[in-house]
C-alpha atoms as a PDB file:
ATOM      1  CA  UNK A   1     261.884 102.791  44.926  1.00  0.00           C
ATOM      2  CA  UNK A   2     261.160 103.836  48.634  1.00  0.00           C
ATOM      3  CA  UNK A   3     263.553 105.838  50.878  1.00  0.00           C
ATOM      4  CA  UNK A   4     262.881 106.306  54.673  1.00  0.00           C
ATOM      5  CA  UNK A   5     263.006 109.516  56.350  1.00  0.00           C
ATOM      6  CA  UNK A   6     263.539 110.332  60.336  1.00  0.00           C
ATOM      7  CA  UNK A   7     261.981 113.787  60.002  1.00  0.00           C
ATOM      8  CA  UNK A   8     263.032 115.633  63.643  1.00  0.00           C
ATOM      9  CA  UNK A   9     260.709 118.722  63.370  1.00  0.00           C
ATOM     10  CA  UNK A  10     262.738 122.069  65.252  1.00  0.00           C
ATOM     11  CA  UNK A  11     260.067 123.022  68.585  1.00  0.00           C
ATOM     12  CA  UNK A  12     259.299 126.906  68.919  1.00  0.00           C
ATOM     13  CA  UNK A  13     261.793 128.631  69.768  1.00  0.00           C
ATOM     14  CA  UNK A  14     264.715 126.572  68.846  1.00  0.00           C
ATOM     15  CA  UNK A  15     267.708 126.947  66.079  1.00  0.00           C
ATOM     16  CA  UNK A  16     267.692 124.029  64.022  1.00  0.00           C
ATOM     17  CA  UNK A  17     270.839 121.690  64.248  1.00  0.00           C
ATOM     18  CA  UNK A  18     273.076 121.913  61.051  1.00  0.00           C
ATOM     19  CA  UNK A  19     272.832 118.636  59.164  1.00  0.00           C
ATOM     20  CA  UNK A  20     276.964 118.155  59.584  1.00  0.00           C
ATOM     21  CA  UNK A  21     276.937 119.210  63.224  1.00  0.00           C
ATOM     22  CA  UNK A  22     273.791 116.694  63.890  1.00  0.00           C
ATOM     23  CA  UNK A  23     276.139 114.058  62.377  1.00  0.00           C
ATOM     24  CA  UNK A  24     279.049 114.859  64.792  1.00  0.00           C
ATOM     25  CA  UNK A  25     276.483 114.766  67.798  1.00  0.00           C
ATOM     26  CA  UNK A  26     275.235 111.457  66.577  1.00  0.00           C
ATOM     27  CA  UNK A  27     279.115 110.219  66.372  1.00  0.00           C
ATOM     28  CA  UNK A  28     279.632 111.534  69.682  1.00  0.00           C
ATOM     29  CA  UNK A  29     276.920 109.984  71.942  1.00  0.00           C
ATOM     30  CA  UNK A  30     277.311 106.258  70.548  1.00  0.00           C
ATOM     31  CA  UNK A  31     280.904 107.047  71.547  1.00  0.00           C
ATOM     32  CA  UNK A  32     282.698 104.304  70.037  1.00  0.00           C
ATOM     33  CA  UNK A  33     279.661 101.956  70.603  1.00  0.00           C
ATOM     34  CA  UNK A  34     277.885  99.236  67.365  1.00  0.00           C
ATOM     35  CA  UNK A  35     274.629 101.415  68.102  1.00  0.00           C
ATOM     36  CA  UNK A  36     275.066 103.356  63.982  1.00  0.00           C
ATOM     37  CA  UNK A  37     275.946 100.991  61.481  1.00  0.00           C
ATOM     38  CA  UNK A  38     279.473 101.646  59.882  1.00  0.00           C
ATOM     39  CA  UNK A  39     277.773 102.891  56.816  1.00  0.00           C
ATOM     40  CA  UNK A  40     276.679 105.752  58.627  1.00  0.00           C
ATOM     41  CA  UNK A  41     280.110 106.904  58.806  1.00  0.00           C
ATOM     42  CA  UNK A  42     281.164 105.989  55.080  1.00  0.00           C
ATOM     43  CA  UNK A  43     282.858 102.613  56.091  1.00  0.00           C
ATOM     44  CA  UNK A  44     281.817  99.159  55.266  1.00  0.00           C
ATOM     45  CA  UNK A  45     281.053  96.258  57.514  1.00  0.00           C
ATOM     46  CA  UNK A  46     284.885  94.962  57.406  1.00  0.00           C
ATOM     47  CA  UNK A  47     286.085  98.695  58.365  1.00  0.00           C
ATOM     48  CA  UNK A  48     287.457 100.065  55.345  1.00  0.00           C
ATOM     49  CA  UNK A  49     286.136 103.165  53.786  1.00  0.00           C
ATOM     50  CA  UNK A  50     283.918 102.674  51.304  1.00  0.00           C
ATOM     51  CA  UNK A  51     284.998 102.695  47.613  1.00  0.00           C
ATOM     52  CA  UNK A  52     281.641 104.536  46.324  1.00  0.00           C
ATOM     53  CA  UNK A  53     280.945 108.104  46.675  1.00  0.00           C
ATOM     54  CA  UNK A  54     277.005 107.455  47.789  1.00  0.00           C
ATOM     55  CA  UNK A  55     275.959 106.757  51.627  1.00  0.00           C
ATOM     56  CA  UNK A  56     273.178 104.562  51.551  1.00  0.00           C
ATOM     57  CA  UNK A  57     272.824 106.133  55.422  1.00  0.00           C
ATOM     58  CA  UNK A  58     273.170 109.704  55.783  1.00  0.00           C
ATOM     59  CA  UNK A  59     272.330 113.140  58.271  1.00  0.00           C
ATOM     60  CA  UNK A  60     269.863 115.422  56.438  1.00  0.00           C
ATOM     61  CA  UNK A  61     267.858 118.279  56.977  1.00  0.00           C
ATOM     62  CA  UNK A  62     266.380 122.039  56.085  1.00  0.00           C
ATOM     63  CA  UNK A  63     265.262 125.254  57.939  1.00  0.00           C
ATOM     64  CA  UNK A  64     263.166 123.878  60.185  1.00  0.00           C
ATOM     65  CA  UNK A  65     264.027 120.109  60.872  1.00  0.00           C
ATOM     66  CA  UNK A  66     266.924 117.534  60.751  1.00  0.00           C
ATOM     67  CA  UNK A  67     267.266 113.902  60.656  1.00  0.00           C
ATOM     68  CA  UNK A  68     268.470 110.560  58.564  1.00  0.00           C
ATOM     69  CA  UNK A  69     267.896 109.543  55.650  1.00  0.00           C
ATOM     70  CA  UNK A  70     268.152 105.596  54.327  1.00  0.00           C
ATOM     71  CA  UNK A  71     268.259 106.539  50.310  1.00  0.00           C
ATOM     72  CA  UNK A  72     267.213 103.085  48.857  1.00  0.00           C
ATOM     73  CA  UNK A  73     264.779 102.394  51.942  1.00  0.00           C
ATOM     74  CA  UNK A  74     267.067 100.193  54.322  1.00  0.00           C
ATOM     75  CA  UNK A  75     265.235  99.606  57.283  1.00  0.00           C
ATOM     76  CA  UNK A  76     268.386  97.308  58.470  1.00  0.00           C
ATOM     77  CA  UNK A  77     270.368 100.645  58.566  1.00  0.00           C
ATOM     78  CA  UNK A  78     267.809 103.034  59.461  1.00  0.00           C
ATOM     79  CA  UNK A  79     266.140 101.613  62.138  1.00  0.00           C
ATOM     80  CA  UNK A  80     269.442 101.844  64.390  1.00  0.00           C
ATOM     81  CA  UNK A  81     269.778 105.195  63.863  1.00  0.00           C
ATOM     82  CA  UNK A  82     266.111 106.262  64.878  1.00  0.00           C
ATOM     83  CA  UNK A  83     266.250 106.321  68.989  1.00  0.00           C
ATOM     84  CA  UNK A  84     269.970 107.526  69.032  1.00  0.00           C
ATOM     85  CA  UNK A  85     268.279 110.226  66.439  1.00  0.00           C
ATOM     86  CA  UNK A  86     265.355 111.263  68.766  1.00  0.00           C
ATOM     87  CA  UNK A  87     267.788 110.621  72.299  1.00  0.00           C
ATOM     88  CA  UNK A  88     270.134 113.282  70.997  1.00  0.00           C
ATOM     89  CA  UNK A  89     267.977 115.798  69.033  1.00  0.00           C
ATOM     90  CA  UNK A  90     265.541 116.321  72.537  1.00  0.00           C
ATOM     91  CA  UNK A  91     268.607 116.573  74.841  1.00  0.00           C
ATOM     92  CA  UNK A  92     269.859 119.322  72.656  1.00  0.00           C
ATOM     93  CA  UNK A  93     266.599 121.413  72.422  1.00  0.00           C
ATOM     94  CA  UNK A  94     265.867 120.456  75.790  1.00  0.00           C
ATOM     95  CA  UNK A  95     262.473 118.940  75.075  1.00  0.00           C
ATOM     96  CA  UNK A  96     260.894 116.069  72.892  1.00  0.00           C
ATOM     97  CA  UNK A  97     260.558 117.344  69.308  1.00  0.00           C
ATOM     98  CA  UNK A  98     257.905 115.866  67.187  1.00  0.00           C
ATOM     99  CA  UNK A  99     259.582 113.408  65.061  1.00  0.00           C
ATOM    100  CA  UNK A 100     258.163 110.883  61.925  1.00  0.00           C
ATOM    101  CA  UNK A 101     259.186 108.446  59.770  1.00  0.00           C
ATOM    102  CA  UNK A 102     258.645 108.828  56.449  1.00  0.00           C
ATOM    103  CA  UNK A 103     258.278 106.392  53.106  1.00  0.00           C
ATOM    104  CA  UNK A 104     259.322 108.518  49.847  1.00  0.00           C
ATOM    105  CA  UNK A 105     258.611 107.729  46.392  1.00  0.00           C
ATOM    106  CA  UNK A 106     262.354 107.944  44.644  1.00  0.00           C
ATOM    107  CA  UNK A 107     262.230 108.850  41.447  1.00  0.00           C
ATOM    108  CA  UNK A 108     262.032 111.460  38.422  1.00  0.00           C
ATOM    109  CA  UNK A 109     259.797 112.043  35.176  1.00  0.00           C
ATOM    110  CA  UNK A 110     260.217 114.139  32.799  1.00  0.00           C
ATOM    111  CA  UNK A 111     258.015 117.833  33.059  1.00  0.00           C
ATOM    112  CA  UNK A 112     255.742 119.552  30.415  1.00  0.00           C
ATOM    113  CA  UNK A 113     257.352 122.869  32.255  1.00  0.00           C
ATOM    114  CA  UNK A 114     260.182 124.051  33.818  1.00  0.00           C
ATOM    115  CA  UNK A 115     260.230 122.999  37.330  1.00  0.00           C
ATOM    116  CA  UNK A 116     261.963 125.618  40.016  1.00  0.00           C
ATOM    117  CA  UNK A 117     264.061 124.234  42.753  1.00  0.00           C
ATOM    118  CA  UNK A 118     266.631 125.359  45.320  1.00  0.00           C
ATOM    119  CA  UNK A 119     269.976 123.327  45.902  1.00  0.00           C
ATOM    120  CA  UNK A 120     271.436 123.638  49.785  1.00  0.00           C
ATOM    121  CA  UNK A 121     275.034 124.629  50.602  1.00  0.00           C
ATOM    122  CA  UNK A 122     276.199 121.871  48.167  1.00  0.00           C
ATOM    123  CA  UNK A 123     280.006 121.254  48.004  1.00  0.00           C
ATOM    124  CA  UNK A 124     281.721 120.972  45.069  1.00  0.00           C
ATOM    125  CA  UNK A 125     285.802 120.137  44.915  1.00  0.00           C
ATOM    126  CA  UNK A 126     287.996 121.890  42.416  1.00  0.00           C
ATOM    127  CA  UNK A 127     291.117 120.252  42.943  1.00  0.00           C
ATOM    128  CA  UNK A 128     291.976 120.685  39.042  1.00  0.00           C
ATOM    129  CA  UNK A 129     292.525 123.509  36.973  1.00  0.00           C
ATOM    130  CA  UNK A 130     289.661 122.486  34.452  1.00  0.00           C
ATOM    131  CA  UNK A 131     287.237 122.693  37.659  1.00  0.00           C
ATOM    132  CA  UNK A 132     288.322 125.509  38.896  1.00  0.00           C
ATOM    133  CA  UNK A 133     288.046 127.140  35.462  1.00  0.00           C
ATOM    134  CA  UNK A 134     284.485 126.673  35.574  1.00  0.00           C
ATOM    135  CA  UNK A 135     282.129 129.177  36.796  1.00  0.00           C
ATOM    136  CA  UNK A 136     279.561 128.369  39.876  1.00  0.00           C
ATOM    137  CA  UNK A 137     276.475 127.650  37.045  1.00  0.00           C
ATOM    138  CA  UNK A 138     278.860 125.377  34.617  1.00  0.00           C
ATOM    139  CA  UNK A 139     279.850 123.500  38.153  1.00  0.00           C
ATOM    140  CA  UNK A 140     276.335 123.169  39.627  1.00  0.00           C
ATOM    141  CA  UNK A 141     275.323 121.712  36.018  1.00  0.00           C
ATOM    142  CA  UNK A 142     277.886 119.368  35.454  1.00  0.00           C
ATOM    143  CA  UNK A 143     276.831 117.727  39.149  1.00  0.00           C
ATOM    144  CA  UNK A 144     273.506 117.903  38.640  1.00  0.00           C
ATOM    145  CA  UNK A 145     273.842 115.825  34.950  1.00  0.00           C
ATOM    146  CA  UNK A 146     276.339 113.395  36.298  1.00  0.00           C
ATOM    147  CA  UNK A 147     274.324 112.392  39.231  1.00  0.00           C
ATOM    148  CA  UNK A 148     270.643 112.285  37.495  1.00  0.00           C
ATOM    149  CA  UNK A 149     272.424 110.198  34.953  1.00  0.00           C
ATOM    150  CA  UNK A 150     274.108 108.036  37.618  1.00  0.00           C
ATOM    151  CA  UNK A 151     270.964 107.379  39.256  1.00  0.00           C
ATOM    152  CA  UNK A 152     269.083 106.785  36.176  1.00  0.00           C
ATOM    153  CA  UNK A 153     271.781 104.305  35.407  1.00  0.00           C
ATOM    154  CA  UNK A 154     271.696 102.197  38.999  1.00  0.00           C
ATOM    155  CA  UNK A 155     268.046 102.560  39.486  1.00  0.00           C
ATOM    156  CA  UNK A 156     266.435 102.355  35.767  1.00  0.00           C
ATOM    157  CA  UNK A 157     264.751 106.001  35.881  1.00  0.00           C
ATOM    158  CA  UNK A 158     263.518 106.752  32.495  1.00  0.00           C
ATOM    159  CA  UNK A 159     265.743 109.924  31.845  1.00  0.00           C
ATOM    160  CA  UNK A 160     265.786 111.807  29.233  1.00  0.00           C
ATOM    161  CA  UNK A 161     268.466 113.794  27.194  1.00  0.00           C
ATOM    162  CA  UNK A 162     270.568 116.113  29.038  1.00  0.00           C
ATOM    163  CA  UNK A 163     269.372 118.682  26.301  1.00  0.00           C
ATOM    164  CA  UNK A 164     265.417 117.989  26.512  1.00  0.00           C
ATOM    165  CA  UNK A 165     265.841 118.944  30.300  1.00  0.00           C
ATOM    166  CA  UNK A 166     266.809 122.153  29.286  1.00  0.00           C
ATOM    167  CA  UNK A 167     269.095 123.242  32.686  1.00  0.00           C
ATOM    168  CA  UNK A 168     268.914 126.848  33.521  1.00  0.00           C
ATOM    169  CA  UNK A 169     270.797 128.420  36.791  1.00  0.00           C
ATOM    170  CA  UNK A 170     268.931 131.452  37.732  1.00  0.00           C
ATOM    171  CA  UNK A 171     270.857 132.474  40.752  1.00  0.00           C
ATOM    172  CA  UNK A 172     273.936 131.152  42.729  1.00  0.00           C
ATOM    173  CA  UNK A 173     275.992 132.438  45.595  1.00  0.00           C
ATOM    174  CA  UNK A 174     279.478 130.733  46.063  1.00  0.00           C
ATOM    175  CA  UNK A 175     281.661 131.004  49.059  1.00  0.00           C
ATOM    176  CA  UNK A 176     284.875 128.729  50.377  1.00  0.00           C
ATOM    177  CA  UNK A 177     284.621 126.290  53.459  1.00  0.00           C
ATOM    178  CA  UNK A 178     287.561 124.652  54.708  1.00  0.00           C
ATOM    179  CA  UNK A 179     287.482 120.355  54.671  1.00  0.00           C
ATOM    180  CA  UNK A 180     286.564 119.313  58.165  1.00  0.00           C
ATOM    181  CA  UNK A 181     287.975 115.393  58.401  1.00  0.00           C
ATOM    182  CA  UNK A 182     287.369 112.701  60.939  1.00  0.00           C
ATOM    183  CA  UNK A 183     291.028 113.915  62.169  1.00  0.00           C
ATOM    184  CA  UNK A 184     289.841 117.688  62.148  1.00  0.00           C
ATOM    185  CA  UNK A 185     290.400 120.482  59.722  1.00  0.00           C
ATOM    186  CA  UNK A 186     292.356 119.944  56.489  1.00  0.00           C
ATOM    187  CA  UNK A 187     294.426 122.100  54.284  1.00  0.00           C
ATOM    188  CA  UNK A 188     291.499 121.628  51.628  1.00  0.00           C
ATOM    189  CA  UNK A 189     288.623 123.662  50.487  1.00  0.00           C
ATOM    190  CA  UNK A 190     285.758 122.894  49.309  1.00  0.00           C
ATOM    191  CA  UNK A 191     283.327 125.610  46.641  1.00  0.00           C
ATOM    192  CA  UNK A 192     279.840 125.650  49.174  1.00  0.00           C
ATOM    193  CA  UNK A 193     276.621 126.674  47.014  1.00  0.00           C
ATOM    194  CA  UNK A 194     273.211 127.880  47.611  1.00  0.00           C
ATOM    195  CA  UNK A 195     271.266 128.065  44.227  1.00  0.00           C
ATOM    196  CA  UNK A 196     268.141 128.569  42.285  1.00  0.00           C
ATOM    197  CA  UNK A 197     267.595 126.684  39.022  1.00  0.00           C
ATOM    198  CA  UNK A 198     265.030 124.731  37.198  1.00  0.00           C
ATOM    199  CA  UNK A 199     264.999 122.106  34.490  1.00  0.00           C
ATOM    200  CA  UNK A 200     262.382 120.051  32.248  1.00  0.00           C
ATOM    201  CA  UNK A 201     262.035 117.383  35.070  1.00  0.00           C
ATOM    202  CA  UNK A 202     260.116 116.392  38.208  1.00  0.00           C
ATOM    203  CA  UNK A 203     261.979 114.758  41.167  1.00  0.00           C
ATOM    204  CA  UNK A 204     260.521 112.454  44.023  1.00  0.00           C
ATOM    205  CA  UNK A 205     261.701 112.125  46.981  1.00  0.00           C
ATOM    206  CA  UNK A 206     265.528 113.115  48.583  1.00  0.00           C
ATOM    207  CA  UNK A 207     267.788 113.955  45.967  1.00  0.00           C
ATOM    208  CA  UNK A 208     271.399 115.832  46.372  1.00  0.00           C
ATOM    209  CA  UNK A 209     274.394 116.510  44.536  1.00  0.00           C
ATOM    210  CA  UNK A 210     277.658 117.038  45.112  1.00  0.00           C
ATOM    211  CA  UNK A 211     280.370 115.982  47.326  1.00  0.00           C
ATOM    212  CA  UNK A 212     279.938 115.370  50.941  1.00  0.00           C
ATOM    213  CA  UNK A 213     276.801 114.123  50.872  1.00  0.00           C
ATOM    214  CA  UNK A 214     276.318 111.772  53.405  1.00  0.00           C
ATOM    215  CA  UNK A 215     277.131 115.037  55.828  1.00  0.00           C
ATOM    216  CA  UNK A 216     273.451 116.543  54.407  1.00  0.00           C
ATOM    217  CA  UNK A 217     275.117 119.381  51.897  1.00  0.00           C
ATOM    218  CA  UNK A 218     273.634 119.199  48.535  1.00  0.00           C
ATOM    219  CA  UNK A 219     269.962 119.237  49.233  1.00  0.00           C
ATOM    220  CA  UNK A 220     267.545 119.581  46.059  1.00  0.00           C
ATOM    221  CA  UNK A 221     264.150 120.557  47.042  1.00  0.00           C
ATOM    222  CA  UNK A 222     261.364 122.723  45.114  1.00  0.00           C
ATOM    223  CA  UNK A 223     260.828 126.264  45.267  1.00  0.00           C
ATOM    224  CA  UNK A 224     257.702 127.545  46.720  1.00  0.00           C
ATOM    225  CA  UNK A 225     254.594 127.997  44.256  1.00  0.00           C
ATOM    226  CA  UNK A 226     254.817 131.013  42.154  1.00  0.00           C
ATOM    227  CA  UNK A 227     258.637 130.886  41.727  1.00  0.00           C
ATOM    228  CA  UNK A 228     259.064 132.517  44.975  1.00  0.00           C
ATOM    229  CA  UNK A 229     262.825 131.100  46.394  1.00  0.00           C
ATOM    230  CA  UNK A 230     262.483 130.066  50.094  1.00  0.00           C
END
């Protein structure tokens, strides 16, 4: 399966926008307008919130760029979302940033070795006691089995056994962020992670876990050769 990727590369000089805070900007400059489709902002085309917890249409980024993501390759939704993308990204640096669009493989196989990754200021809700009984490597687990097993399940990935992929967390660092809504801040926090881990398993393409995802948190990506954490 093919995603597409509006990669929005920071110029010299520059802080690179947050993924959330790029998804506010985009909100506020089509100001009410039918420029993003509703899926953008979690709703479907009759205006109801979606039932699903997966935006096919989402704000994503890392260190040194930003942009959208279309997760199962939706060029109906993604191709709205590219000028708006570019319009707002160069009045904010104050300069055209290099921007491409991307096609990338989706998928996973299963590894010979253990393959290192990083995961990005993922959220994770612990509204019950058994969640919040769980430490930050039990959480970041159970998240990352449920959603390789969710995606193996909608997209007919060849996964195997949650024990042959042999999950180790080898660093994490917790800390608390308060909910931001569509109404504003909420009486609700959410567990925000940066970790280190590997498993028995190769991923392709964008994958992320967690809640708030179609706000960019959650990012998987691979560590850089030699085990060295980026």
């Amino acid at each position: 399966m093919t995603q597409l990727l509006l990669r929005i590369n920071t110029p010299p000089g520059c802080q690179t926008i947050y993924r959330d805070k790029f998804r506010e900007m985009l909100a506020k400059a089509a100001d009410g307008r039918a420029i993003l489709p509703p899926q953008f902002f979690h709703y479907g085309e009759d205006g109801k919130p979606l039932s699903t917890g997966e935006a096919e249409i989402r704000t994503i980024g890392s260190k040194n760029w930003v942009g959208v993501l279309s997760k199962t390759g939706n060029a109906e939704l993604f191709d709205p979302c590219v000028g708006i993308a570019t319009r707002v990204a160069a009045n904010h640096y104050g300069s055209p940033a290099k921007m491409e669009v991307m096609e990338l493989e989706y998928g996973l196989e299963a590894a010979a070795m253990p393959v290192f990754y990083n995961l990005s200021r993922a959220a994770f809700k612990r509204r019950s006691a058994k969640r919040r009984a769980l430490s930050t490597e039990e959480i970041i687990k159970e998240y990352l089995l449920r959603q390789l097993n969710d995606e193996a399940e909608r997209f007919g990935f060849d996964l195997p056994p949650d024990s042959a992929l042999k999950i180790q967390v080898h660093h994490a660092k917790e800390m608390g962020m308060r909910l931001n809504l569509n109404t504003g801040l909420s009486n609700e926090y959410v567990s925000l992670v940066d970790a280190n881990f590997s498993m028995y398993l190769e991923l392709h393409g964008m994958w992320q876990i967690g809640n708030l995802q179609a706000r960019g948190h959650g990012l998987i990506y691979r560590a850089k050769p030699g085990g060295v954490w980026s």
